[in-house]
Each structure stands twice: as structure tokens, then as C-alpha cells.
PDB file of N, CA and C in Angstrom:
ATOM      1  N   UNK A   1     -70.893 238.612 130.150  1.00  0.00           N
ATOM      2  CA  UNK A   1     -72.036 239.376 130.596  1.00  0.00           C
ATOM      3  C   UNK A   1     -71.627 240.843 130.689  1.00  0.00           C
ATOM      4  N   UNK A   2     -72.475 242.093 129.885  1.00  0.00           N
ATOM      5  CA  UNK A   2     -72.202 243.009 130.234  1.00  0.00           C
ATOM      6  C   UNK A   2     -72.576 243.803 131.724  1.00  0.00           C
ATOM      7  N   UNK A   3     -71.494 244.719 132.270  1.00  0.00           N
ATOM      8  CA  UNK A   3     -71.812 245.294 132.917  1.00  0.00           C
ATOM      9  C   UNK A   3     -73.458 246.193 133.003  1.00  0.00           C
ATOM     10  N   UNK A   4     -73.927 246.680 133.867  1.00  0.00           N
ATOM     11  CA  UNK A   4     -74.549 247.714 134.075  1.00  0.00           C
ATOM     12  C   UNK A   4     -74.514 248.911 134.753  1.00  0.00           C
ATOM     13  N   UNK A   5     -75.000 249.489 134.841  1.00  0.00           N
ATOM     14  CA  UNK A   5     -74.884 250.435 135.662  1.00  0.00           C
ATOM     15  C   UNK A   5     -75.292 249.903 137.167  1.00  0.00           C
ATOM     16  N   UNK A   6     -76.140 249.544 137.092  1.00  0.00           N
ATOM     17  CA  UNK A   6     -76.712 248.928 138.923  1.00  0.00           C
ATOM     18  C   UNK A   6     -75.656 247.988 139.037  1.00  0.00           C
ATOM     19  N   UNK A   7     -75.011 246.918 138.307  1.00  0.00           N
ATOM     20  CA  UNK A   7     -74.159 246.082 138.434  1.00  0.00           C
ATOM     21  C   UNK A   7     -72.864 246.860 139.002  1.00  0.00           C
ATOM     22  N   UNK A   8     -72.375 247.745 138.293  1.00  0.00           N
ATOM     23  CA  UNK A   8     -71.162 248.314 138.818  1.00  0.00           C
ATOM     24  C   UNK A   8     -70.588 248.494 140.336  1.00  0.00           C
ATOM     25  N   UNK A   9     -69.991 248.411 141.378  1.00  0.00           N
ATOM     26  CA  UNK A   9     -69.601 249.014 142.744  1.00  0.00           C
ATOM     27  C   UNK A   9     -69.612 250.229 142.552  1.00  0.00           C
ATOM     28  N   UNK A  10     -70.005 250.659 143.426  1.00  0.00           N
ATOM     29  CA  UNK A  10     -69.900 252.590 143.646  1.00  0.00           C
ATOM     30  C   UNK A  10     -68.898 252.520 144.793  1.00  0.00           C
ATOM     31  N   UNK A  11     -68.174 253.586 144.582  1.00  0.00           N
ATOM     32  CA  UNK A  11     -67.266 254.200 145.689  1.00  0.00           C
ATOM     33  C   UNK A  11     -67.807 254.850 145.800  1.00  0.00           C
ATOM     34  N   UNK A  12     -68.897 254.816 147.895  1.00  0.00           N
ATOM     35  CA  UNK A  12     -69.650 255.606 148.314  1.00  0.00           C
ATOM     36  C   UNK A  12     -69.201 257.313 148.256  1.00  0.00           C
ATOM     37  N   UNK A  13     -67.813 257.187 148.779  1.00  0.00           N
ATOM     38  CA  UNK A  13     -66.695 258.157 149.027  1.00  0.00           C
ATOM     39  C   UNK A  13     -66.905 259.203 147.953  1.00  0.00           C
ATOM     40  N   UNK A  14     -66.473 258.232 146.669  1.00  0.00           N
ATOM     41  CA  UNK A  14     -66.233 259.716 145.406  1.00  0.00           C
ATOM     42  C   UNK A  14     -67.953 259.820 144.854  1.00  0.00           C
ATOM     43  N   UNK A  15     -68.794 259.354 145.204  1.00  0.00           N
ATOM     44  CA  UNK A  15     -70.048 259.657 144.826  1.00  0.00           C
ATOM     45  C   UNK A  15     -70.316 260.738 145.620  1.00  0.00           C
ATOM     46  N   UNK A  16     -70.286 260.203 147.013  1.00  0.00           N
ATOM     47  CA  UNK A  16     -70.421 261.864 148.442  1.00  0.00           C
ATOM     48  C   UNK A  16     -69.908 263.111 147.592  1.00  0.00           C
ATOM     49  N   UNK A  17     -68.480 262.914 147.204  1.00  0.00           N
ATOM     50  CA  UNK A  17     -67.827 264.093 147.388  1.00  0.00           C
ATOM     51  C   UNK A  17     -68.247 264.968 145.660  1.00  0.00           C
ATOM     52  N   UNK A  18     -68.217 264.124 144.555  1.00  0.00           N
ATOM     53  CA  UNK A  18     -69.401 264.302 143.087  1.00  0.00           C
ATOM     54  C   UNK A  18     -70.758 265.279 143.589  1.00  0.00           C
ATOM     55  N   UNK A  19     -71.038 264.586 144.438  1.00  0.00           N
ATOM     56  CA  UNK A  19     -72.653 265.094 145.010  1.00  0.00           C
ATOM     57  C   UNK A  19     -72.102 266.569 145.773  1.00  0.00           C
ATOM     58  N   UNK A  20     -71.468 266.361 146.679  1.00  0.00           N
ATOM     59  CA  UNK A  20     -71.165 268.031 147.235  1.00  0.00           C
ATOM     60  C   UNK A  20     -70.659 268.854 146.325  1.00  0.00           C
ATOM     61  N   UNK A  21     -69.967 268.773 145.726  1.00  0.00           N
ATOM     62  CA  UNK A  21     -69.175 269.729 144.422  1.00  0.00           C
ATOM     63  C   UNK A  21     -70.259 270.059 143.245  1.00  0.00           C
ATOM     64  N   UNK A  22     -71.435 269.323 142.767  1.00  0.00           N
ATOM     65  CA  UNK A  22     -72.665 269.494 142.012  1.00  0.00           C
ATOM     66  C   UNK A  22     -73.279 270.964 142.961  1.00  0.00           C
ATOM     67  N   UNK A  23     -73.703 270.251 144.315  1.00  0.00           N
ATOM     68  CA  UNK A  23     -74.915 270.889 145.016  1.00  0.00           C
ATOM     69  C   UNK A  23     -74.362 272.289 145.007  1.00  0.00           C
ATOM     70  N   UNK A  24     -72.806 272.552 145.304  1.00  0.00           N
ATOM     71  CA  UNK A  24     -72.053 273.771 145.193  1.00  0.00           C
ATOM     72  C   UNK A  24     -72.048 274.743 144.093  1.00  0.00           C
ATOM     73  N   UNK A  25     -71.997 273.846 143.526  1.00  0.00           N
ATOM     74  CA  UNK A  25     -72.205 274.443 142.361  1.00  0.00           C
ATOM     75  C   UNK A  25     -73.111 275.570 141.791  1.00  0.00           C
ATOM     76  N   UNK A  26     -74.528 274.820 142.483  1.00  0.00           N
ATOM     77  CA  UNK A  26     -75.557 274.844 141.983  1.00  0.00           C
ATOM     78  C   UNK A  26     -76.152 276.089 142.970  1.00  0.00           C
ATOM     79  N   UNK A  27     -75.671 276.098 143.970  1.00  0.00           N
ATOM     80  CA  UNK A  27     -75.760 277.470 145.007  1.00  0.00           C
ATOM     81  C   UNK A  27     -74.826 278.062 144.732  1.00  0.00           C
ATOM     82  N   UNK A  28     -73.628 278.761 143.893  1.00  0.00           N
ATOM     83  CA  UNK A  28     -73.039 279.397 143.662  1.00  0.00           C
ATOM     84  C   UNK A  28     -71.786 279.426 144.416  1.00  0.00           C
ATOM     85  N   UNK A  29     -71.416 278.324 145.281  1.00  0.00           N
ATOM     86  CA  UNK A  29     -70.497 278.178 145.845  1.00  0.00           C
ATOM     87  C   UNK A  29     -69.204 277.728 145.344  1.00  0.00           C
ATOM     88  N   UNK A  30     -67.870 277.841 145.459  1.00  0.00           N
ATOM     89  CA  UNK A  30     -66.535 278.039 144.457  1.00  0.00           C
ATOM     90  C   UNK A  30     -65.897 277.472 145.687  1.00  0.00           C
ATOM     91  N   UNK A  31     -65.591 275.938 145.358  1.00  0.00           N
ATOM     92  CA  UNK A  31     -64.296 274.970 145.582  1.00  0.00           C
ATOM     93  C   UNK A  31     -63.025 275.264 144.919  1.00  0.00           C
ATOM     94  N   UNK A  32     -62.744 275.207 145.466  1.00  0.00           N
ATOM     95  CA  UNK A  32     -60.943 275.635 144.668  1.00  0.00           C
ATOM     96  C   UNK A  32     -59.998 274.857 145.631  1.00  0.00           C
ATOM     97  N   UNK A  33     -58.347 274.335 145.173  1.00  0.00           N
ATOM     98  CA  UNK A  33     -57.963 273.620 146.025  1.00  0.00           C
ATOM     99  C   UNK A  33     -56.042 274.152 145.906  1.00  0.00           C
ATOM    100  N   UNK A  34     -55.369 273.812 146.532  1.00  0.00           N
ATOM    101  CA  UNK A  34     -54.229 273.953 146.017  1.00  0.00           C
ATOM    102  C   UNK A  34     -53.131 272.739 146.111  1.00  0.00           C
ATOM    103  N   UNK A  35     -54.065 272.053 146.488  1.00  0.00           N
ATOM    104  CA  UNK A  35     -53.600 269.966 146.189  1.00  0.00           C
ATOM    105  C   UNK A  35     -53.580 269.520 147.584  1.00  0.00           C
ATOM    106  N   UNK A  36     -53.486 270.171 148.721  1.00  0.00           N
ATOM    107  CA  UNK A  36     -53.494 270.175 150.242  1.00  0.00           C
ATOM    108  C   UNK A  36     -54.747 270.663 150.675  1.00  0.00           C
ATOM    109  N   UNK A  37     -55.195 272.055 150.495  1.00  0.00           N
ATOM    110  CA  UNK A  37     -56.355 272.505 151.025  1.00  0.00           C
ATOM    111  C   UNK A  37     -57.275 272.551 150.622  1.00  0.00           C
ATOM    112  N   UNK A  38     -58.611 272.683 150.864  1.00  0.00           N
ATOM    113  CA  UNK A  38     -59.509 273.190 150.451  1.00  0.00           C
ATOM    114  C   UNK A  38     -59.935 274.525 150.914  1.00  0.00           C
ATOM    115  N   UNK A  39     -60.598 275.239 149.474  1.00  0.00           N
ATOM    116  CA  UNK A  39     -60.887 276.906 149.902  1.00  0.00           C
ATOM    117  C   UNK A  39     -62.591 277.187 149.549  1.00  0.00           C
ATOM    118  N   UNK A  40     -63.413 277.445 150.369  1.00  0.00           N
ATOM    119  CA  UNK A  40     -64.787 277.355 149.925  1.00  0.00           C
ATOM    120  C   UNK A  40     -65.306 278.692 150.104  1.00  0.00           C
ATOM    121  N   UNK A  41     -65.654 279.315 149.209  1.00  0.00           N
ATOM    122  CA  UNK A  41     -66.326 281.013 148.658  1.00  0.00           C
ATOM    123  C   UNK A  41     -67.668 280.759 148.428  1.00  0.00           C
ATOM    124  N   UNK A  42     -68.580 281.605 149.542  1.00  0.00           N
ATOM    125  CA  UNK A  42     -69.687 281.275 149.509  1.00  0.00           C
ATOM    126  C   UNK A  42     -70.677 282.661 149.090  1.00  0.00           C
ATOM    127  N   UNK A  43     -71.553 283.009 148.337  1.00  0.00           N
ATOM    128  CA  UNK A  43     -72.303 283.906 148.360  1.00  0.00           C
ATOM    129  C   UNK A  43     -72.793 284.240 149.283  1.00  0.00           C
ATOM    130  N   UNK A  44     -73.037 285.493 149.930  1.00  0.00           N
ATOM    131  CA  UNK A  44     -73.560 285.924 151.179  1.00  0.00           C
ATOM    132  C   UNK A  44     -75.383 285.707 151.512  1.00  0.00           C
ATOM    133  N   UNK A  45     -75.858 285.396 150.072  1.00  0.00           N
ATOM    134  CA  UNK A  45     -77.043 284.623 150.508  1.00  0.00           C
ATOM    135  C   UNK A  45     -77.469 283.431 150.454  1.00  0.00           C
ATOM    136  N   UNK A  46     -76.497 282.359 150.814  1.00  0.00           N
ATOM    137  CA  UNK A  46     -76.250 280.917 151.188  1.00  0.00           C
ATOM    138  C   UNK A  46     -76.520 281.169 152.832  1.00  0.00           C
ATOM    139  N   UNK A  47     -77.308 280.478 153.584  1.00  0.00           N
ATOM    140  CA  UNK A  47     -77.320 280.324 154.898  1.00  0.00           C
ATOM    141  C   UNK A  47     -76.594 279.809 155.305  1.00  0.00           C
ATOM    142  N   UNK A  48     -75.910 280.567 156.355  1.00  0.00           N
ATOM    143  CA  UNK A  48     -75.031 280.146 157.862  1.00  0.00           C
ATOM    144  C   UNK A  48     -75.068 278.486 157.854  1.00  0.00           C
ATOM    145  N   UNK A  49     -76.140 278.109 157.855  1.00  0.00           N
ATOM    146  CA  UNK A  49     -76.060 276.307 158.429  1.00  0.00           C
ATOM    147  C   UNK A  49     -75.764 275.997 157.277  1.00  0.00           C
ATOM    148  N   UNK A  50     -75.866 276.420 155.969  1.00  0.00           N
ATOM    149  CA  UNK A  50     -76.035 275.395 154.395  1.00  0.00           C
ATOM    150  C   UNK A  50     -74.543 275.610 154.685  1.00  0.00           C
ATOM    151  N   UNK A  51     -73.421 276.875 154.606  1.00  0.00           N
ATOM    152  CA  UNK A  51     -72.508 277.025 154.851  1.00  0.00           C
ATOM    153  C   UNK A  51     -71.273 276.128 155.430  1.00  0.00           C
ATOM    154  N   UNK A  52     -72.210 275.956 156.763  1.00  0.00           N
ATOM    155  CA  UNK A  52     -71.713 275.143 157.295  1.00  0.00           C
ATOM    156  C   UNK A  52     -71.465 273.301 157.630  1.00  0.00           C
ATOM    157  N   UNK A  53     -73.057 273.155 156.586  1.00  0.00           N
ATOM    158  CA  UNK A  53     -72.727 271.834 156.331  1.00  0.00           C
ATOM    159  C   UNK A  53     -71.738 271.289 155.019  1.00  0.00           C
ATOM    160  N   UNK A  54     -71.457 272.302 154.317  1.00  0.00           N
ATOM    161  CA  UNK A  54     -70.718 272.114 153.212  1.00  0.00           C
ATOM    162  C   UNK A  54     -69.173 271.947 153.773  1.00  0.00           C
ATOM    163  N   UNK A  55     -68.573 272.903 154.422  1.00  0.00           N
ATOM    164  CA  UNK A  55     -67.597 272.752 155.314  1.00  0.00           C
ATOM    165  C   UNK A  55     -67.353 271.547 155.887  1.00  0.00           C
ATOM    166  N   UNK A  56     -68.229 271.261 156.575  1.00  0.00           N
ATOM    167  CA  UNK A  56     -68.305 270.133 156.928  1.00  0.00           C
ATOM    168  C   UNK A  56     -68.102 268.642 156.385  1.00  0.00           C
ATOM    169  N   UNK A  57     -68.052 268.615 155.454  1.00  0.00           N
ATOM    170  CA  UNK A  57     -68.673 268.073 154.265  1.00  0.00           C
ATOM    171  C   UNK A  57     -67.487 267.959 153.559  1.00  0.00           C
ATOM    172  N   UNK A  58     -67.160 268.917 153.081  1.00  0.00           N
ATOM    173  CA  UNK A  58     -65.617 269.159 152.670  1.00  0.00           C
ATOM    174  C   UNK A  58     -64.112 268.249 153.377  1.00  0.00           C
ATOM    175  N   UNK A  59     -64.135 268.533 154.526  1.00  0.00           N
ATOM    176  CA  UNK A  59     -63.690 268.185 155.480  1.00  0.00           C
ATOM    177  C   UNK A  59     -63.475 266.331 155.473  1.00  0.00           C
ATOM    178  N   UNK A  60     -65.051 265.933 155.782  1.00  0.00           N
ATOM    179  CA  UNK A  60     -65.339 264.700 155.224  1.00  0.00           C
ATOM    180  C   UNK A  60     -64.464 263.976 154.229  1.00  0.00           C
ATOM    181  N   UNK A  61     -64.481 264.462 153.214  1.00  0.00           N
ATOM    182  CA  UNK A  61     -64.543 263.983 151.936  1.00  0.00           C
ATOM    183  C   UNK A  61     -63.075 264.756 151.179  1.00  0.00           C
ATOM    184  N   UNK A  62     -62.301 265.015 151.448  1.00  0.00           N
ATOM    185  CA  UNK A  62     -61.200 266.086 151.473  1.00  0.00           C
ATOM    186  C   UNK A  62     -60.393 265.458 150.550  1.00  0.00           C
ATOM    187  N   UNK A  63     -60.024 264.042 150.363  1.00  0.00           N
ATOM    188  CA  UNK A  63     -58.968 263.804 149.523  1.00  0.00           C
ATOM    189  C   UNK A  63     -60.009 263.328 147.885  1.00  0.00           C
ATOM    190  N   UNK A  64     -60.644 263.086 148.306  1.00  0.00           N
ATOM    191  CA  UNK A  64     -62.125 262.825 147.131  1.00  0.00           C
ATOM    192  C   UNK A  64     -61.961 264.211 146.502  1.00  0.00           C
ATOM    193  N   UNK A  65     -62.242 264.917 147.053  1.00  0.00           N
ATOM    194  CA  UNK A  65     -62.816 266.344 146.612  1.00  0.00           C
ATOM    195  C   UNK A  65     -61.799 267.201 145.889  1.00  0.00           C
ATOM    196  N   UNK A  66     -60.950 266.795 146.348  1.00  0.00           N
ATOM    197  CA  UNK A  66     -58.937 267.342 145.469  1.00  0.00           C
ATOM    198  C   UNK A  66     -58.707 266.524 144.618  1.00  0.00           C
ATOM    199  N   UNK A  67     -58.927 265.081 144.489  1.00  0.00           N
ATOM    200  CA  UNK A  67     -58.612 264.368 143.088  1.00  0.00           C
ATOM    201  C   UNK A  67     -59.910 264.679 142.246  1.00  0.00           C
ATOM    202  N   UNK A  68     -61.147 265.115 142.266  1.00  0.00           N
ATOM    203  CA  UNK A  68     -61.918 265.696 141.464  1.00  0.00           C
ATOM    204  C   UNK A  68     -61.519 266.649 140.947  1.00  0.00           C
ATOM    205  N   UNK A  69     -61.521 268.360 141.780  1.00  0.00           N
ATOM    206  CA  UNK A  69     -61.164 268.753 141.131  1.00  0.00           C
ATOM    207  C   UNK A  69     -59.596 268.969 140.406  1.00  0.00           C
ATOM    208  N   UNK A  70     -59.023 268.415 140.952  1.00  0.00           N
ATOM    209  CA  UNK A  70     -57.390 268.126 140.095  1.00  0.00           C
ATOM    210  C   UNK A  70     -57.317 267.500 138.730  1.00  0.00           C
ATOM    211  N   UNK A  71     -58.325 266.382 138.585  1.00  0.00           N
ATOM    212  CA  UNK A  71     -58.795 265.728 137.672  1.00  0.00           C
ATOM    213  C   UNK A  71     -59.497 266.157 136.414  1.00  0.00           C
ATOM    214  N   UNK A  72     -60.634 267.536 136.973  1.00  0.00           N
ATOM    215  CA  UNK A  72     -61.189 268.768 136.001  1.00  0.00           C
ATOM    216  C   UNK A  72     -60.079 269.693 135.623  1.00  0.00           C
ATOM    217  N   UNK A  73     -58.970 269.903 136.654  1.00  0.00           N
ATOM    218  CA  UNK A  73     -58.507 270.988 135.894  1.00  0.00           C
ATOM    219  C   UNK A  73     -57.087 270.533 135.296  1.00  0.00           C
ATOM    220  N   UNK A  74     -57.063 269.184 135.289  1.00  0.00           N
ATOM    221  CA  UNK A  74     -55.544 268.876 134.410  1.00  0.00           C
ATOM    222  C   UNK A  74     -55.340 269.206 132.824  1.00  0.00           C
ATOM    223  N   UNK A  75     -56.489 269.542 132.268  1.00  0.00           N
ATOM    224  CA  UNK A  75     -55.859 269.870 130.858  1.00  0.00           C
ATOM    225  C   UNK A  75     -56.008 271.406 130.639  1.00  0.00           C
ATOM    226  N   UNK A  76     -56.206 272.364 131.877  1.00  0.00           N
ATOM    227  CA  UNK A  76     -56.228 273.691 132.138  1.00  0.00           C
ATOM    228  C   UNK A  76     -54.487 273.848 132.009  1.00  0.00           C
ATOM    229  N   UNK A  77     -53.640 273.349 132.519  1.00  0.00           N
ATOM    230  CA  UNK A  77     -52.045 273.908 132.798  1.00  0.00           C
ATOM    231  C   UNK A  77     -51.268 273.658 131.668  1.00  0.00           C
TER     232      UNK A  77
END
């Protein structure tokens, strides 16, 4: 039987952290990591709370969010 897509398990985890790194994106916001931290650069017309739920968010989802982007930028080095 083939798989499907609805059939598949989702890892709630790396879907969360997919979904925050999109939405960032998409407001002009710049994740960057250095394999330990996370660094979040926000345009100054992103609101205080959007700001801060991303942070938040980040935080959350922190080791998700470093094997993503580690994962985008491995054929960069």
C-alpha cells in the first residue's frame, strides 16, 4: 500500500518550527544560527508583540529550528 500524504506521521515539532521560519520569512525577519544560538533581526515595522511571539517561538522550537536551517545551508560551505 502506498503511502500518502495524510497517511504519513508528522513531527508536530519540525512542522512548528517549518511554519515559524516560513511566517519569518515572509515578514522580513532573518533567522540565522551559529549551531548553539539563535539570532533573530527584525524590521522595525514588525510589531513589538509579533516580535515577541517569534522569540518566543524560537525558544520553543530551538533545536528544530538549527537542524533546519543547518540543513539549508550545508551545501553553502
Amino acid at each position: 500500500m502506498a503511502a500518502t500524504a495524510t497517511s504519513l506521521p508528522i513531527d508536530s515539532k519540525a512542522y512548528c518550527a517549518a511554519f515559524i521560519l516560513r511566517e519569518a520569512q515572509a515578514l522580513g525577519i532573518r533567522i540565522c544560527t551559529d549551531g548553539d544560538e539563535l539570532i533573530l533581526v527584525a524590521p522595525l515595522r514588525v510589531p513589538r508583540d509579533v516580535r515577541v511571539w517569534f522569540e518566543t517561538q524560537l525558544e520553543e522550537h530551538r533545536a528544530e529550528i538549527i537542524a533546519i536551517i543547518q540543513r539549508e545551508n550545508a551545501g553553502r560551505f
